[in-house]
Every structure is written in structure tokens, then in C-alpha cells.
C-alpha atoms as a PDB file:
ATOM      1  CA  UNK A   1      37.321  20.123-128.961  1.00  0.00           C
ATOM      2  CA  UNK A   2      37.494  17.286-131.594  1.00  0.00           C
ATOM      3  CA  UNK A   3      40.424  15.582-130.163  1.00  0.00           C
ATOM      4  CA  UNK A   4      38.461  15.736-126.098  1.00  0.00           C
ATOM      5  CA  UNK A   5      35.352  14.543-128.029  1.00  0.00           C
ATOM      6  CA  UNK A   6      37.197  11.209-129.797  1.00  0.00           C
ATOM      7  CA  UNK A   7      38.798  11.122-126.477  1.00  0.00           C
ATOM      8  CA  UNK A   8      35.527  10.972-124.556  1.00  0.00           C
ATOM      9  CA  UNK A   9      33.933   8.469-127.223  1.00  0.00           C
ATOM     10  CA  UNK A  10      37.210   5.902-126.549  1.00  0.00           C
ATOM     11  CA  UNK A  11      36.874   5.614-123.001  1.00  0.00           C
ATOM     12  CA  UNK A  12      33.335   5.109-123.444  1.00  0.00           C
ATOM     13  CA  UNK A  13      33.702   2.498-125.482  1.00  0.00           C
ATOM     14  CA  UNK A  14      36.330   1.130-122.947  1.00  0.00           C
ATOM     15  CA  UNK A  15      33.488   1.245-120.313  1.00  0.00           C
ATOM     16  CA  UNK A  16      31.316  -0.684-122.686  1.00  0.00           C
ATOM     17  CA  UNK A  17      30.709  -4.611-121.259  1.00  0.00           C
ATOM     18  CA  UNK A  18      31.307  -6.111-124.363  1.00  0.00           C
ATOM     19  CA  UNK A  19      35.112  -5.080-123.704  1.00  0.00           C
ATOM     20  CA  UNK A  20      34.865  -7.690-120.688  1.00  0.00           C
ATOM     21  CA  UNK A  21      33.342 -10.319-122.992  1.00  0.00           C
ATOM     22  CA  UNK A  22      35.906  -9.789-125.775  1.00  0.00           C
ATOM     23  CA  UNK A  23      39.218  -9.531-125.271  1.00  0.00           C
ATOM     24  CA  UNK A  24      40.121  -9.052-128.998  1.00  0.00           C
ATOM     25  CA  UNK A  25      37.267  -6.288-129.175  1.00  0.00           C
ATOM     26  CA  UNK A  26      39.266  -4.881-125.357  1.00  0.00           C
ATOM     27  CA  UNK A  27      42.909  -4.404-127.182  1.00  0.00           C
ATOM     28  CA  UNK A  28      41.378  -2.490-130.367  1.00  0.00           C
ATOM     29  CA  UNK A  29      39.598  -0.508-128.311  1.00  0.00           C
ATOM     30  CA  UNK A  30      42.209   0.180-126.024  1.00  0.00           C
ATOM     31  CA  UNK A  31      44.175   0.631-129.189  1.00  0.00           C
ATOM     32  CA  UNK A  32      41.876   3.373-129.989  1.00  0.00           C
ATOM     33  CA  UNK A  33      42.134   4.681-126.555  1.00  0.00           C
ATOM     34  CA  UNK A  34      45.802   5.250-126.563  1.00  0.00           C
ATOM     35  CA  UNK A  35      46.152   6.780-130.436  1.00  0.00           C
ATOM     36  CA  UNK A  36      43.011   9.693-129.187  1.00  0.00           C
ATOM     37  CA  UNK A  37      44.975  10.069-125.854  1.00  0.00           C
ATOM     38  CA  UNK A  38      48.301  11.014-128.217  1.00  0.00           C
ATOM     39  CA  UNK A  39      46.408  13.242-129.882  1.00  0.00           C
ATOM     40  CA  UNK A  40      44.893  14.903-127.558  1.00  0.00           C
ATOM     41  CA  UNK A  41      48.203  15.477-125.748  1.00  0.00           C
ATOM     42  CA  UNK A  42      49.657  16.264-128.854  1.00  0.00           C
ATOM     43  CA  UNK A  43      46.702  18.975-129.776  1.00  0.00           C
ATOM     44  CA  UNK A  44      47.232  20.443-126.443  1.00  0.00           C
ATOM     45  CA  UNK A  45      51.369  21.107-127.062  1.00  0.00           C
ATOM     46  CA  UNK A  46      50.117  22.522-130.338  1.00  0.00           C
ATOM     47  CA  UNK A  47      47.970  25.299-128.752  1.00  0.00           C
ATOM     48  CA  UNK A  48      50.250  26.204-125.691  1.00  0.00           C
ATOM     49  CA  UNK A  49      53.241  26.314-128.151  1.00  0.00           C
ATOM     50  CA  UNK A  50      51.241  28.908-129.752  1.00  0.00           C
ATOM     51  CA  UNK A  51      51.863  26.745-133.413  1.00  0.00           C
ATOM     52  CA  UNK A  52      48.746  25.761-134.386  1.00  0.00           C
ATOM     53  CA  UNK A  53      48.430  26.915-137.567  1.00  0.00           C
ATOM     54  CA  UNK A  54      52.131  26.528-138.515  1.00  0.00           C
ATOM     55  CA  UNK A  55      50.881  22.232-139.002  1.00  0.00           C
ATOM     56  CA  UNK A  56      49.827  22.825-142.527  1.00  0.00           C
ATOM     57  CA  UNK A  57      53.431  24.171-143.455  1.00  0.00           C
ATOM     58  CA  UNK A  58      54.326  21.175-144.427  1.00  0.00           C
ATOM     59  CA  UNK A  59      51.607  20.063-146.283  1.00  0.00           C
ATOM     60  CA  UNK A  60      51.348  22.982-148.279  1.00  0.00           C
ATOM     61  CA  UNK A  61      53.834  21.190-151.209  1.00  0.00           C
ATOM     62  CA  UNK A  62      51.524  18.700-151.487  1.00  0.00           C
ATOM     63  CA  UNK A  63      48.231  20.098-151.076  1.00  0.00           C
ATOM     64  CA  UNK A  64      48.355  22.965-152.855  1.00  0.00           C
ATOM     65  CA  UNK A  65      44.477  23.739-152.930  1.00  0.00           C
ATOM     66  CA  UNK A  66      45.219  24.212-149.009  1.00  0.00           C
ATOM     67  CA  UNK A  67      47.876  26.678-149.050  1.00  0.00           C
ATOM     68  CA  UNK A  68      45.789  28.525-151.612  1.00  0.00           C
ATOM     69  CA  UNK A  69      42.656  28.474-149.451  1.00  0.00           C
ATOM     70  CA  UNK A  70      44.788  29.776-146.545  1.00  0.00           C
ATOM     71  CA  UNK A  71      46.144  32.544-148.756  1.00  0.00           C
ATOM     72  CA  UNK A  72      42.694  33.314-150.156  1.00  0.00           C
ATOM     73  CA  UNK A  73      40.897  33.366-146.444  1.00  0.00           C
ATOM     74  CA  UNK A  74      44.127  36.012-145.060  1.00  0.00           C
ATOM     75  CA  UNK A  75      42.947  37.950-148.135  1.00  0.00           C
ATOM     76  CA  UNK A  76      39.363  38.054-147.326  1.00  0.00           C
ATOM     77  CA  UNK A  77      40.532  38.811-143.372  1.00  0.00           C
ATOM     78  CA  UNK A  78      42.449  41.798-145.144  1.00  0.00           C
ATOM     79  CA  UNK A  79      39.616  43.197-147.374  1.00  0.00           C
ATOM     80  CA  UNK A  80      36.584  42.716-144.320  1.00  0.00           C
ATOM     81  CA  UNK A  81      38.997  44.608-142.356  1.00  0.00           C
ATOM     82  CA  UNK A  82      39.452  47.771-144.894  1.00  0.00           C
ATOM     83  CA  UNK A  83      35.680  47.572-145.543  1.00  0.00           C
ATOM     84  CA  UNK A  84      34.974  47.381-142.055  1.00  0.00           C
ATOM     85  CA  UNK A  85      36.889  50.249-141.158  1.00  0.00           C
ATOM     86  CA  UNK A  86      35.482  52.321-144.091  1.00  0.00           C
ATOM     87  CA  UNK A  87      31.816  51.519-142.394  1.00  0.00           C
ATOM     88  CA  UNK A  88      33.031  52.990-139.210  1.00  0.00           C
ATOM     89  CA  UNK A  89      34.219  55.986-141.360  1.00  0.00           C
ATOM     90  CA  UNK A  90      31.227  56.554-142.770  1.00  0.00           C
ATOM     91  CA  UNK A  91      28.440  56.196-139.444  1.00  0.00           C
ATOM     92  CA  UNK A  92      31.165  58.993-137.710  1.00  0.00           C
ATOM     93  CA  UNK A  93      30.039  61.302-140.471  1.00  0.00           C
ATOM     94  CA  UNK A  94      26.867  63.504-140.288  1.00  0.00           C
ATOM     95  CA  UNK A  95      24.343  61.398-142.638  1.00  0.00           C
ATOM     96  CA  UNK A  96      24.127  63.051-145.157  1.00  0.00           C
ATOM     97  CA  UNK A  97      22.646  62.092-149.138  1.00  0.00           C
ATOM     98  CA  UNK A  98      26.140  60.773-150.680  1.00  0.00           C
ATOM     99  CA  UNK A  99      27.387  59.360-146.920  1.00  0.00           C
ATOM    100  CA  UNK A 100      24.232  57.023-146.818  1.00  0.00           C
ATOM    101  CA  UNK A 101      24.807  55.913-150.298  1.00  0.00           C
ATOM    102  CA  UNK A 102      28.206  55.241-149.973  1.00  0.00           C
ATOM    103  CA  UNK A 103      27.733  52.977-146.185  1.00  0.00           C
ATOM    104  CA  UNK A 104      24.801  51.168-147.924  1.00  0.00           C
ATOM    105  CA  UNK A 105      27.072  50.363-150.703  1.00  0.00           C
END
């Protein structure tokens, strides 16, 4: 959605009269234009090739606060998952003193 919204923004600014006025102002913008069209396109391959999240593999060596966010977030996944399910354990059993306590905890 990011890359279709600097997308949009470009060829609004290509639309702009003051492209037709300057000419220097016309190439950066159309500058602009062609580098959020490449990304957009290049987004797009991303998400069909299924590979999206496989782009911050090689950043990972030299952003290591990233790979540890990513590694901290699939934990978090992991434990809402096992608490989740333990929730759906619980409201299946007759409610009950100790079977409250334990799904309010």
C-alpha cells in the first residue's frame, strides 16, 4: 500500500503545471516517477513470489536489533498462541471456582 501510495503522489506531482513551467523541476519529478514505479513493480514480484519477508535476510548481519525483533515477535506469535488455546480450554469446561480463576488469570 506504501509503494501504490508514493506511486500515486509521483504522478500527481507529474500532473502538477509547474512541471510544464520547469523543465528541470519535470526530469526530477519524472525521476521520482520512474524510481516509485520500480518499486512498486518490484513490491508486487515480492508478494506473488510469496518472499516477502525473506528481504530482511540479508540485513540481518548488519542490523542485528532487526533480526532480534523478528525473533522476539515469532516468540510472542508462539506464546499468544499456547495462551490462546489454553483460554479455549478453559470456556469448554463447566465454570466452575478454580476454572474461572485460572481463564481470568
Amino acid at each position: 500500500a506504501m509503494s501504490k501510495s508514493a506511486v500515486k503522489i509521483s504522478s500527481d506531482l507529474l500532473a502538477n503545471p509547474l512541471c510544464e513551467q520547469e523543465p528541470s523541476f519535470l526530469d526530477m519529478v519524472t525521476a521520482l516517477d520512474t524510481a516509485m514505479r520500480r518499486m512498486d513493480s518490484f513490491n508486487q514480484e515480492k508478494v506473488e513470489n510469496g518472499s516477502a519477508g525473506s528481504i530482511t535476510k540479508p540485513f540481518s548481519s548488519v542490523f542485528p536489533s532487526l533480526n532480534m525483533a523478528v525473533k522476539r515477535r515469532e516468540q510472542t506469535l508462539q506464546d499468544y498462541k499456547r495462551l490462546q488455546s489454553k483460554v479455549e480450554k478453559y470456556e469448554e469446561k463447566e465454570r466452575t471456582g478454580p476454572v474461572l480463576a485460572k481463564l481470568h488469570q
